[in-house]
N, C-alpha and C. Protein backbone atom coordinates (compact mmCIF):
# COMPACT_ATOMS: atom_id res chain seq x y z
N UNK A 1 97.23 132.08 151.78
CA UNK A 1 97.58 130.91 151.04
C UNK A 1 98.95 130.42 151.52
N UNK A 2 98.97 129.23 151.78
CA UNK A 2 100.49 128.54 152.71
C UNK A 2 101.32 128.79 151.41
N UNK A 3 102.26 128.83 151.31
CA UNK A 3 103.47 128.89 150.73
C UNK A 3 104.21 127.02 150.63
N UNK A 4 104.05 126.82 149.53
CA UNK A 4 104.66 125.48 149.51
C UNK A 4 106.26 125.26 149.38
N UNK A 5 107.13 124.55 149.93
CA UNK A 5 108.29 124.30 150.01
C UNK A 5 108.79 123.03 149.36
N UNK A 6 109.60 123.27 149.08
CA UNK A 6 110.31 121.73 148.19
C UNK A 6 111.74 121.64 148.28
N UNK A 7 112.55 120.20 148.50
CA UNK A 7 114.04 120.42 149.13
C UNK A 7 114.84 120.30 147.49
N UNK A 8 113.97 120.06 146.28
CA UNK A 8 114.64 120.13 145.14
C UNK A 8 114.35 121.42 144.48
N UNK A 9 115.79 121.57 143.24
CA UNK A 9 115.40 123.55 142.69
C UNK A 9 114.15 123.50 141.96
N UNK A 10 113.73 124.14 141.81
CA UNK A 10 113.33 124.81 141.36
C UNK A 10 113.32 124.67 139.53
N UNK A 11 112.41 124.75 138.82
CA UNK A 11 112.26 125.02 137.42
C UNK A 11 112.90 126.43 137.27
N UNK A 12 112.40 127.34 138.24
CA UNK A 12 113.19 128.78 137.84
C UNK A 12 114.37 128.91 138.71
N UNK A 13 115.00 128.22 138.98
CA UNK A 13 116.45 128.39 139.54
C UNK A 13 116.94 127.91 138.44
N UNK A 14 116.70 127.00 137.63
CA UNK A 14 117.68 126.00 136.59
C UNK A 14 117.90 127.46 135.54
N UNK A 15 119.10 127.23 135.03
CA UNK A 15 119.67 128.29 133.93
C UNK A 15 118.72 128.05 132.18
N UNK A 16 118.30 128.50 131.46
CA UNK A 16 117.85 128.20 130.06
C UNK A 16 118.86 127.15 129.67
N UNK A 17 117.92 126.87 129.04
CA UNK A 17 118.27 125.30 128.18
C UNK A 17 119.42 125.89 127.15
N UNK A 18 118.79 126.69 126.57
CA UNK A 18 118.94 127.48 125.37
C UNK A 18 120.35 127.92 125.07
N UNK A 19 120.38 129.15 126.25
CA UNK A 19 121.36 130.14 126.43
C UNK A 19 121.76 130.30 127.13
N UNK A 20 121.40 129.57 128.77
CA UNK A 20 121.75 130.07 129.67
C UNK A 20 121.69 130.72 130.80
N UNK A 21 121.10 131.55 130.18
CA UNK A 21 120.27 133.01 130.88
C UNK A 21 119.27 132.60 131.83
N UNK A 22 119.38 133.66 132.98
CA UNK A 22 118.21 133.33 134.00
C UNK A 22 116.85 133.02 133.73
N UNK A 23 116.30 132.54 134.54
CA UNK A 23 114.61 132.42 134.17
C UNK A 23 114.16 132.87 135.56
N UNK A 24 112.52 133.25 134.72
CA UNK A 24 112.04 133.86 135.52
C UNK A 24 110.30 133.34 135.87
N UNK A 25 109.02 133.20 136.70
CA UNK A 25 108.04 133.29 136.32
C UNK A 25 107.34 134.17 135.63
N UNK A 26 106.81 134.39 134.65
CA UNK A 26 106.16 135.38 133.90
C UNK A 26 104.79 135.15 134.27
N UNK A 27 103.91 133.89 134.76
CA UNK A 27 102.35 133.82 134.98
C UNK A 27 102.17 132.51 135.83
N UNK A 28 101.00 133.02 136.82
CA UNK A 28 101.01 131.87 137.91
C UNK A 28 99.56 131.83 137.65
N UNK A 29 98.86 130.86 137.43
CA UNK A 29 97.37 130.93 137.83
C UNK A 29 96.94 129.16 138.41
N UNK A 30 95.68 129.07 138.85
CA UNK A 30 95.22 127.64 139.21
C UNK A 30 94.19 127.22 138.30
N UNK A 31 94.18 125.92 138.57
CA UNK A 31 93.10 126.01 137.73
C UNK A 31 92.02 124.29 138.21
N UNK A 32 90.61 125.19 138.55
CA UNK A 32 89.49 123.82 139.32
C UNK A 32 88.77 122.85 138.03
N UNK A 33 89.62 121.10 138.18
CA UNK A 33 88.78 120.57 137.84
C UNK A 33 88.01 119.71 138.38
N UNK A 34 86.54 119.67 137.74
CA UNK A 34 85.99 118.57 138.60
C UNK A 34 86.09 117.50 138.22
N UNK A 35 85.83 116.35 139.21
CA UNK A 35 86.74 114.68 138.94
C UNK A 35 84.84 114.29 138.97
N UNK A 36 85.20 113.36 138.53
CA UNK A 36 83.90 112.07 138.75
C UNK A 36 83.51 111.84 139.59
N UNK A 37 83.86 111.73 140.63
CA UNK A 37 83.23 111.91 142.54
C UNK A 37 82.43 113.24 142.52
N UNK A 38 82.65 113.86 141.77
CA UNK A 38 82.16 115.21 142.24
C UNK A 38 82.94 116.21 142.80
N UNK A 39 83.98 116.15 143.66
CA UNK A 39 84.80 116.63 143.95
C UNK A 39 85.93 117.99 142.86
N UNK A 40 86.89 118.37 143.22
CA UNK A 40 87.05 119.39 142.63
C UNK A 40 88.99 119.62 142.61
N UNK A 41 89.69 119.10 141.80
CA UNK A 41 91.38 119.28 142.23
C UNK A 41 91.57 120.29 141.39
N UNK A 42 92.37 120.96 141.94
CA UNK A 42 92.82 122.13 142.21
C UNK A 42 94.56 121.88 141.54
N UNK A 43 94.65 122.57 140.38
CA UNK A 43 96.06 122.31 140.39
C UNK A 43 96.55 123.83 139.90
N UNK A 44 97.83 124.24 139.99
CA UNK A 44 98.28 124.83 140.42
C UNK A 44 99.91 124.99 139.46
N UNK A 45 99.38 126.27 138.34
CA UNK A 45 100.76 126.46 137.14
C UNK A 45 101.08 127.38 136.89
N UNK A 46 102.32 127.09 136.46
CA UNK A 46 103.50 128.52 136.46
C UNK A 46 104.02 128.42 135.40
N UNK A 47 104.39 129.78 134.77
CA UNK A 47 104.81 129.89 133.11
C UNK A 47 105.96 130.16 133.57
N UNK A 48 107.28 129.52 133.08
CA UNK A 48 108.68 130.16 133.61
C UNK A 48 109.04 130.33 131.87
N UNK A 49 109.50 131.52 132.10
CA UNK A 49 110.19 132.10 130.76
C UNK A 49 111.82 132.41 131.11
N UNK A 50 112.68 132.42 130.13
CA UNK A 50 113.78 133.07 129.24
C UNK A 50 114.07 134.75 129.78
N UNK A 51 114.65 135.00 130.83
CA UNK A 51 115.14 136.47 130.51
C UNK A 51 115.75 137.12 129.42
N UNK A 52 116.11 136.36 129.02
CA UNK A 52 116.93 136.91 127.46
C UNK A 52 115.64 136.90 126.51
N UNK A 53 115.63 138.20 125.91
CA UNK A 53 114.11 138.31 125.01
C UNK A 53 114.74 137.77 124.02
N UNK A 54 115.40 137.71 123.32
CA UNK A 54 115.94 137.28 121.76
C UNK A 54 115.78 135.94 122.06
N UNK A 55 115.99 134.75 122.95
CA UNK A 55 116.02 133.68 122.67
C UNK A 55 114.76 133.36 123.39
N UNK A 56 114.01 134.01 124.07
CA UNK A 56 112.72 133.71 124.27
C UNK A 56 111.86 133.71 123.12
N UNK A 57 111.69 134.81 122.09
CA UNK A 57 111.20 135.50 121.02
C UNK A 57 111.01 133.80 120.10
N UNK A 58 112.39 133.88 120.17
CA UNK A 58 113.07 132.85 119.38
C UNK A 58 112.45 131.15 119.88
N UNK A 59 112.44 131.18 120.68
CA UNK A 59 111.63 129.84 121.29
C UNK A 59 109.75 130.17 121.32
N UNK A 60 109.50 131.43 121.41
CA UNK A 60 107.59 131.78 120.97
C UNK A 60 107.60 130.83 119.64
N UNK A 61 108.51 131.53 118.61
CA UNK A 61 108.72 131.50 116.97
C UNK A 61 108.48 130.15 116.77
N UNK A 62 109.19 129.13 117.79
CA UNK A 62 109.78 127.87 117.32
C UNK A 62 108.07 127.17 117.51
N UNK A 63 107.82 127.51 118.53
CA UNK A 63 106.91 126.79 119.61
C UNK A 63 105.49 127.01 118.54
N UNK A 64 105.33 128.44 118.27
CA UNK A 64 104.08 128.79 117.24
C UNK A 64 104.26 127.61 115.85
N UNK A 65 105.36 127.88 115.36
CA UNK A 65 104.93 126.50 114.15
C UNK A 65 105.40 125.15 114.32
N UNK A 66 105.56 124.74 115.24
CA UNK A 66 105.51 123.68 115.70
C UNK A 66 103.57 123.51 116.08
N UNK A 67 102.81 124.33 116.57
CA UNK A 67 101.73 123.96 116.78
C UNK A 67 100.68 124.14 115.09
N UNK A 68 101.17 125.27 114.65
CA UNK A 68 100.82 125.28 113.07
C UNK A 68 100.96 123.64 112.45
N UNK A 69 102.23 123.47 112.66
CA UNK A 69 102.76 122.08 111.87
C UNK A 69 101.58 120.99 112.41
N UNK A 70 100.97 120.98 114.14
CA UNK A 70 100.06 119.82 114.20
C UNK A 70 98.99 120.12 113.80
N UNK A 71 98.59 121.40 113.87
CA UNK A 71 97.23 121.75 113.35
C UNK A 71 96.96 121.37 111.86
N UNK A 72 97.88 121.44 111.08
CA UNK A 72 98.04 121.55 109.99
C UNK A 72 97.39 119.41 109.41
N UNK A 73 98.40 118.65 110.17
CA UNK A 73 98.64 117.39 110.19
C UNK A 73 96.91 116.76 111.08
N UNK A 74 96.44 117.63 112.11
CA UNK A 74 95.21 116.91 112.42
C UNK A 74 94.22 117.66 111.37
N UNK A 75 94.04 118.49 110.89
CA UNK A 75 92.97 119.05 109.56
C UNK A 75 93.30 117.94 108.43
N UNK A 76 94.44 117.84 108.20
CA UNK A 76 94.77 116.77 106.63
C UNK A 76 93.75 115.48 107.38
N UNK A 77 93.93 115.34 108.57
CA UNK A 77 93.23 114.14 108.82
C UNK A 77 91.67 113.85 108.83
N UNK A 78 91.76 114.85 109.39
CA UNK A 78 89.75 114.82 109.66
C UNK A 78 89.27 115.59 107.80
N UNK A 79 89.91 115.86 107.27
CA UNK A 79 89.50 115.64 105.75
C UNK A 79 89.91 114.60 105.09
N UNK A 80 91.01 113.90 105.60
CA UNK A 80 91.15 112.36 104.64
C UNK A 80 90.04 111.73 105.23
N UNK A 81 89.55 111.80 106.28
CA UNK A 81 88.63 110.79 106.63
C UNK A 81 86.99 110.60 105.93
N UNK A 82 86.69 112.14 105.85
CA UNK A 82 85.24 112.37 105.51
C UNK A 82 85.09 112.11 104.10
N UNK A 83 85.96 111.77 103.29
CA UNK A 83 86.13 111.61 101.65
C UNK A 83 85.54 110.25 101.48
C-alpha cells in the first residue's frame, strides 16, 4: 500500500485542543462505498486521540451525552409526530 504524503501537519502532529498533550492515532480503518455508477470509493479514516487519559476520558464523557442529548431530541420528535 503506497504511503501517502502531504506538505501540511498533520491532525496528529497538532497538540490537543484541550490540554495540550500529544496526540496520537488510536484506529485506522477504510471503508468501500458504492456510488451510483456502480463503482466503489474507497475512503480512508483515522481516530486521533488525546494521550492524556484524564482529558480524553473526559472528552468520551462529553461526546457520549452530547449524542444522548440528540437521541433524546430526535425520539421527542418522531413521537410528536405520530400523535
Amino acid at each position: 500500500m503506497p504511503k501517502i504524503t502531504s506538505k501540511t501537519l498533520s491532525y496528529e502532529s497538532e497538540p490537543c485542543n484541550r490540554c495540550g498533550s500529544k496526540r496520537r492515532i488510536s484506529k485506522t480503518w477504510k471503508e468501500k462505498i458504492p456510488t451510483l455508477t456502480g463503482g466503489i470509493l474507497i475512503q480512508f479514516h483515522s481516530q486521533i486521540v488525546c494521550t492524556n487519559t484524564v482529558c480524553q476520558n473526559a472528552f468520551d464523557k462529553l461526546l457520549f451525552e452530547e449524542k444522548q442529548k440528540r437521541e433524546d431530541i430526535r425520539l421527542k420528535k418522531l413521537t410528536g409526530k405520530s400523535r
